[in-house]
N, C-alpha and C. Protein backbone atom coordinates (compact mmCIF):
# COMPACT_ATOMS: atom_id res chain seq x y z
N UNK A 1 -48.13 100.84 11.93
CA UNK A 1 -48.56 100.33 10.65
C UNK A 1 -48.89 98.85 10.77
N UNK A 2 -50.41 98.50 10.00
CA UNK A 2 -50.64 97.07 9.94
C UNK A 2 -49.06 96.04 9.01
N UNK A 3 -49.67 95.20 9.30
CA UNK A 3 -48.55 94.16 8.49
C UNK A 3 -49.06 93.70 7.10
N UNK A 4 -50.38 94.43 6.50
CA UNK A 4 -50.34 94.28 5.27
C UNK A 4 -50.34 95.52 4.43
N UNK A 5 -50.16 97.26 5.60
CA UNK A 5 -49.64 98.20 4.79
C UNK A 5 -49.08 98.08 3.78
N UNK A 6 -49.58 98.95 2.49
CA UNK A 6 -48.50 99.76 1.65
C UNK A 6 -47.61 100.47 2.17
N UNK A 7 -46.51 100.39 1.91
CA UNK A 7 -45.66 101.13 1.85
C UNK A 7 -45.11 101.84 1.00
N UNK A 8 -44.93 103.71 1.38
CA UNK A 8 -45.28 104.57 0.16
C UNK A 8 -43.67 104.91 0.85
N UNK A 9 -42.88 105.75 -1.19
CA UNK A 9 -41.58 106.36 -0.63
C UNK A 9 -41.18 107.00 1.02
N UNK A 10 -42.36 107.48 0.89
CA UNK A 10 -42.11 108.44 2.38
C UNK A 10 -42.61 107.79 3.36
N UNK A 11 -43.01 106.62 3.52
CA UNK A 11 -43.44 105.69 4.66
C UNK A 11 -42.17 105.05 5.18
N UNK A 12 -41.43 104.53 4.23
CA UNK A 12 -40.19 103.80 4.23
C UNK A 12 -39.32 104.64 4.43
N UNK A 13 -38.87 106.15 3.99
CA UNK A 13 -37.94 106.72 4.33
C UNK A 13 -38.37 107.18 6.02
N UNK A 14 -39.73 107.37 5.85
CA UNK A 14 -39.47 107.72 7.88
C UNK A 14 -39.22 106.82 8.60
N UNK A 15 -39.29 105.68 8.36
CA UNK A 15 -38.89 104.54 9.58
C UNK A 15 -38.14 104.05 8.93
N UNK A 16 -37.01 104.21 8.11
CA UNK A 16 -35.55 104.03 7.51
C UNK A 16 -34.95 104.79 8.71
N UNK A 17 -35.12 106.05 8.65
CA UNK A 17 -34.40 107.19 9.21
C UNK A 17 -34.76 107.27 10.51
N UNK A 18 -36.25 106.84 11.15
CA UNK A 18 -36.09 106.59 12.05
C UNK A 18 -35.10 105.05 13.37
N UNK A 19 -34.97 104.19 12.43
CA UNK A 19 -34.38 103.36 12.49
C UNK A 19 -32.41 103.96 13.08
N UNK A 20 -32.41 104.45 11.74
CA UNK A 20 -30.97 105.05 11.60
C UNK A 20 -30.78 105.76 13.32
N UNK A 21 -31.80 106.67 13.48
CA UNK A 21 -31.37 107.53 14.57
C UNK A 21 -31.52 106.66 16.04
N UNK A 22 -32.16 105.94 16.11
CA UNK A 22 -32.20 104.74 16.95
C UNK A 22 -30.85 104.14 16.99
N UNK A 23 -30.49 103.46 16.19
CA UNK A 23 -29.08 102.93 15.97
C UNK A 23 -27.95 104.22 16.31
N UNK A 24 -27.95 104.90 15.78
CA UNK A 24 -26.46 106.19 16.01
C UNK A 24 -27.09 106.61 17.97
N UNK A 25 -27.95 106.96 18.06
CA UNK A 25 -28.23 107.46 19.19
C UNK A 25 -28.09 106.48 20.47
N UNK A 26 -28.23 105.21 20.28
CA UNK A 26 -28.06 104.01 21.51
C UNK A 26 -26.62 103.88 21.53
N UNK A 27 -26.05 103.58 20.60
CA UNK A 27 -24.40 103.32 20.58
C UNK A 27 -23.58 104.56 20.21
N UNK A 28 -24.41 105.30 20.02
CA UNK A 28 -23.42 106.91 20.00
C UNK A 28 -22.10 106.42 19.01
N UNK A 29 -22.77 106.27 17.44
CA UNK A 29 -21.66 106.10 16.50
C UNK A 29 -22.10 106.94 15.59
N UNK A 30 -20.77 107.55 14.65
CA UNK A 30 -20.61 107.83 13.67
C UNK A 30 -21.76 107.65 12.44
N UNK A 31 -22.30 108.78 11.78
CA UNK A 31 -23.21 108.65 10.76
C UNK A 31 -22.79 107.44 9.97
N UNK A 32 -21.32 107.59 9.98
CA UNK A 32 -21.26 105.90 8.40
C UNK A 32 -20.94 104.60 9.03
N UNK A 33 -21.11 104.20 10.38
CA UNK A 33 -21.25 103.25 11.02
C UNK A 33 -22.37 102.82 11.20
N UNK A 34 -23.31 104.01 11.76
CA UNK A 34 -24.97 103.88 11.85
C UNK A 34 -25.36 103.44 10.89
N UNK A 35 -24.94 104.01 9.51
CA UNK A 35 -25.48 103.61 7.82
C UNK A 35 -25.08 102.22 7.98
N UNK A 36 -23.78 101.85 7.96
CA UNK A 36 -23.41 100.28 7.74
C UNK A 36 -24.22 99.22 8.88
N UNK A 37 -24.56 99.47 10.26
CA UNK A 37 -25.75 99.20 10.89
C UNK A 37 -26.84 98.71 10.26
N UNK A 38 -27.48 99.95 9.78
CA UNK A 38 -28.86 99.43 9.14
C UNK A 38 -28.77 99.00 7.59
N UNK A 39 -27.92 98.56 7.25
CA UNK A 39 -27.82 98.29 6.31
C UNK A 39 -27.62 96.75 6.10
N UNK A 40 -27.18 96.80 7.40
CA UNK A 40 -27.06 95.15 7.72
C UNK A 40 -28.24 94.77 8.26
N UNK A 41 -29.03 95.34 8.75
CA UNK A 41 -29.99 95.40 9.28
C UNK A 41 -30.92 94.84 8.00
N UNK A 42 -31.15 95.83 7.01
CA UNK A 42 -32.10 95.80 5.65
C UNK A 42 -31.58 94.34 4.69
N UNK A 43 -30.25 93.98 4.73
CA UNK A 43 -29.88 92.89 3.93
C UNK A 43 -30.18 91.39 4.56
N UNK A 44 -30.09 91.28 6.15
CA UNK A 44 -30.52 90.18 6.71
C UNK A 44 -32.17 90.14 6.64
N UNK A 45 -32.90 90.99 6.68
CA UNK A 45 -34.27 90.71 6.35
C UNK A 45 -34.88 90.50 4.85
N UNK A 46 -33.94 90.84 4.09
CA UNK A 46 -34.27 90.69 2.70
C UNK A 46 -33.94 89.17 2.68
N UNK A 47 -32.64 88.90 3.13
CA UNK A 47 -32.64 87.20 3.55
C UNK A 47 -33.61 86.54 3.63
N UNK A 48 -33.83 87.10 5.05
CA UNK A 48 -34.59 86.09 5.53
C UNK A 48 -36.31 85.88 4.97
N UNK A 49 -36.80 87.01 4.39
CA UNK A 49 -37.67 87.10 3.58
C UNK A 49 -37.85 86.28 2.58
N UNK A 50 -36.74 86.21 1.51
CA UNK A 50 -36.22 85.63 0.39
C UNK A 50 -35.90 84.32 0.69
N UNK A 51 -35.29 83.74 1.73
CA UNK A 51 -34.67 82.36 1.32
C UNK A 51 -35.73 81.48 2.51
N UNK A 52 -36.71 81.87 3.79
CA UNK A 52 -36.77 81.45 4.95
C UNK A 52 -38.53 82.08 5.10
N UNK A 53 -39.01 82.28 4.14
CA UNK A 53 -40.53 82.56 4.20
C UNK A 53 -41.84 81.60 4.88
N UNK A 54 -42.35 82.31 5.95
CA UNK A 54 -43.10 82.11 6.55
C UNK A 54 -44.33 82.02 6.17
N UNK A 55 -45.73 81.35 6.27
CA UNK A 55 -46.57 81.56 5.45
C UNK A 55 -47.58 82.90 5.71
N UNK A 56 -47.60 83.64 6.71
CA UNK A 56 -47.86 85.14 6.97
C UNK A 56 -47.32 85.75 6.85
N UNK A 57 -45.44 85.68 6.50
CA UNK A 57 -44.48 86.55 6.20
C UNK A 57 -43.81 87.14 7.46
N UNK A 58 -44.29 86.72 8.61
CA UNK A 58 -44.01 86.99 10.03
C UNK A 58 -42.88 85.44 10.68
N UNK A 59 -41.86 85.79 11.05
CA UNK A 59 -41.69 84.91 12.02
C UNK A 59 -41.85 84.89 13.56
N UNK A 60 -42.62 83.86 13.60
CA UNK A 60 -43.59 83.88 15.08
C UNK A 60 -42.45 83.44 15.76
N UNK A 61 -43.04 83.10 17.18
CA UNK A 61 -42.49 82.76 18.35
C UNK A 61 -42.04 81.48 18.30
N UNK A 62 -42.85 80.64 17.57
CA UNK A 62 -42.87 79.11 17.52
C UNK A 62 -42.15 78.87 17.16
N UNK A 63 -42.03 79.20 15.26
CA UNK A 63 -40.89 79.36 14.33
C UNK A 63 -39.49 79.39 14.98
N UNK A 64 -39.75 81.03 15.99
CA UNK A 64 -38.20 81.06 16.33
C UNK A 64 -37.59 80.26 17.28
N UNK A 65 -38.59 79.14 17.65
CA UNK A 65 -38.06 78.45 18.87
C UNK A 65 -37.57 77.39 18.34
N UNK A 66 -38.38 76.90 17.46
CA UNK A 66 -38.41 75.43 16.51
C UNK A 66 -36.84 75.46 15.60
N UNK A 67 -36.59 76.79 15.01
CA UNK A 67 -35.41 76.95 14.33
C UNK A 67 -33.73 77.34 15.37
N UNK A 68 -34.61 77.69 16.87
CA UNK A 68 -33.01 77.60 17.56
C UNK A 68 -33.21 76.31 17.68
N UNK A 69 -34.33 75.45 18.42
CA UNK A 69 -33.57 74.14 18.41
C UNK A 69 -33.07 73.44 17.31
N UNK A 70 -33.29 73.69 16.25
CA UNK A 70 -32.49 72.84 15.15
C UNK A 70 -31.18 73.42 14.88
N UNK A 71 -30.89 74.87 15.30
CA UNK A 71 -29.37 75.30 15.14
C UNK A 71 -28.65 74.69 16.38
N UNK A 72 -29.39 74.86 17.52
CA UNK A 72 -28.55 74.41 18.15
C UNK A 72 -28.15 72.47 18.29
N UNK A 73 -28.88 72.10 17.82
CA UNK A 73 -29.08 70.39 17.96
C UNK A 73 -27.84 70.86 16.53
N UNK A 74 -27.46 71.37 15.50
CA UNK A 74 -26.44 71.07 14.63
C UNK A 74 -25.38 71.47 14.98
N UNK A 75 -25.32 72.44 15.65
CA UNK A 75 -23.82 73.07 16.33
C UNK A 75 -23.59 72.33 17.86
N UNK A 76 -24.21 71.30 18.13
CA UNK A 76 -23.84 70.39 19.65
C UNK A 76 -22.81 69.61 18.73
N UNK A 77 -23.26 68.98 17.30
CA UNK A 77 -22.77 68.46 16.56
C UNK A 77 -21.20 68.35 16.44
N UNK A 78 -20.62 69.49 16.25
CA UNK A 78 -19.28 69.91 15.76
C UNK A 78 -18.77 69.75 16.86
């Protein structure tokens, strides 16, 4: 899927669920571990969506380089 797809109920539930089986199947856990997995999964991107928006809605390579060095230049700190 492009990155400016719609996303329809059943678009999102197949790569929900495909997600899910990815997760239970690599670490060979429990259905309500897998759930709590992607669920953490779905709440850190709503984050990062919400508070840390990019102006394509993508965080690039750059971004992610530019933002470890500023975590890490604050945690040399402490």
């Amino acid at each position: 899927m492009a990155k400016n797809d719609i996303y329809t109920k059943k678009n999102l539930s197949s790569i929900l669920w495909n997600c899910y089986n990815i997760i239970r199947g690599n670490d060979k856990l429990s259905p309500e571990v897998a759930f709590d997995e992607i669920s953490k999964v779905l709440f850190l991107k709503i984050c990062q969506e919400r508070y840390y928006p990019s102006a394509d809605g993508v965080c690039g390579d750059d971004e992610y380089k530019s933002e470890k060095k500023e975590y890490e230049a604050t945690t040399s700190q402490v």
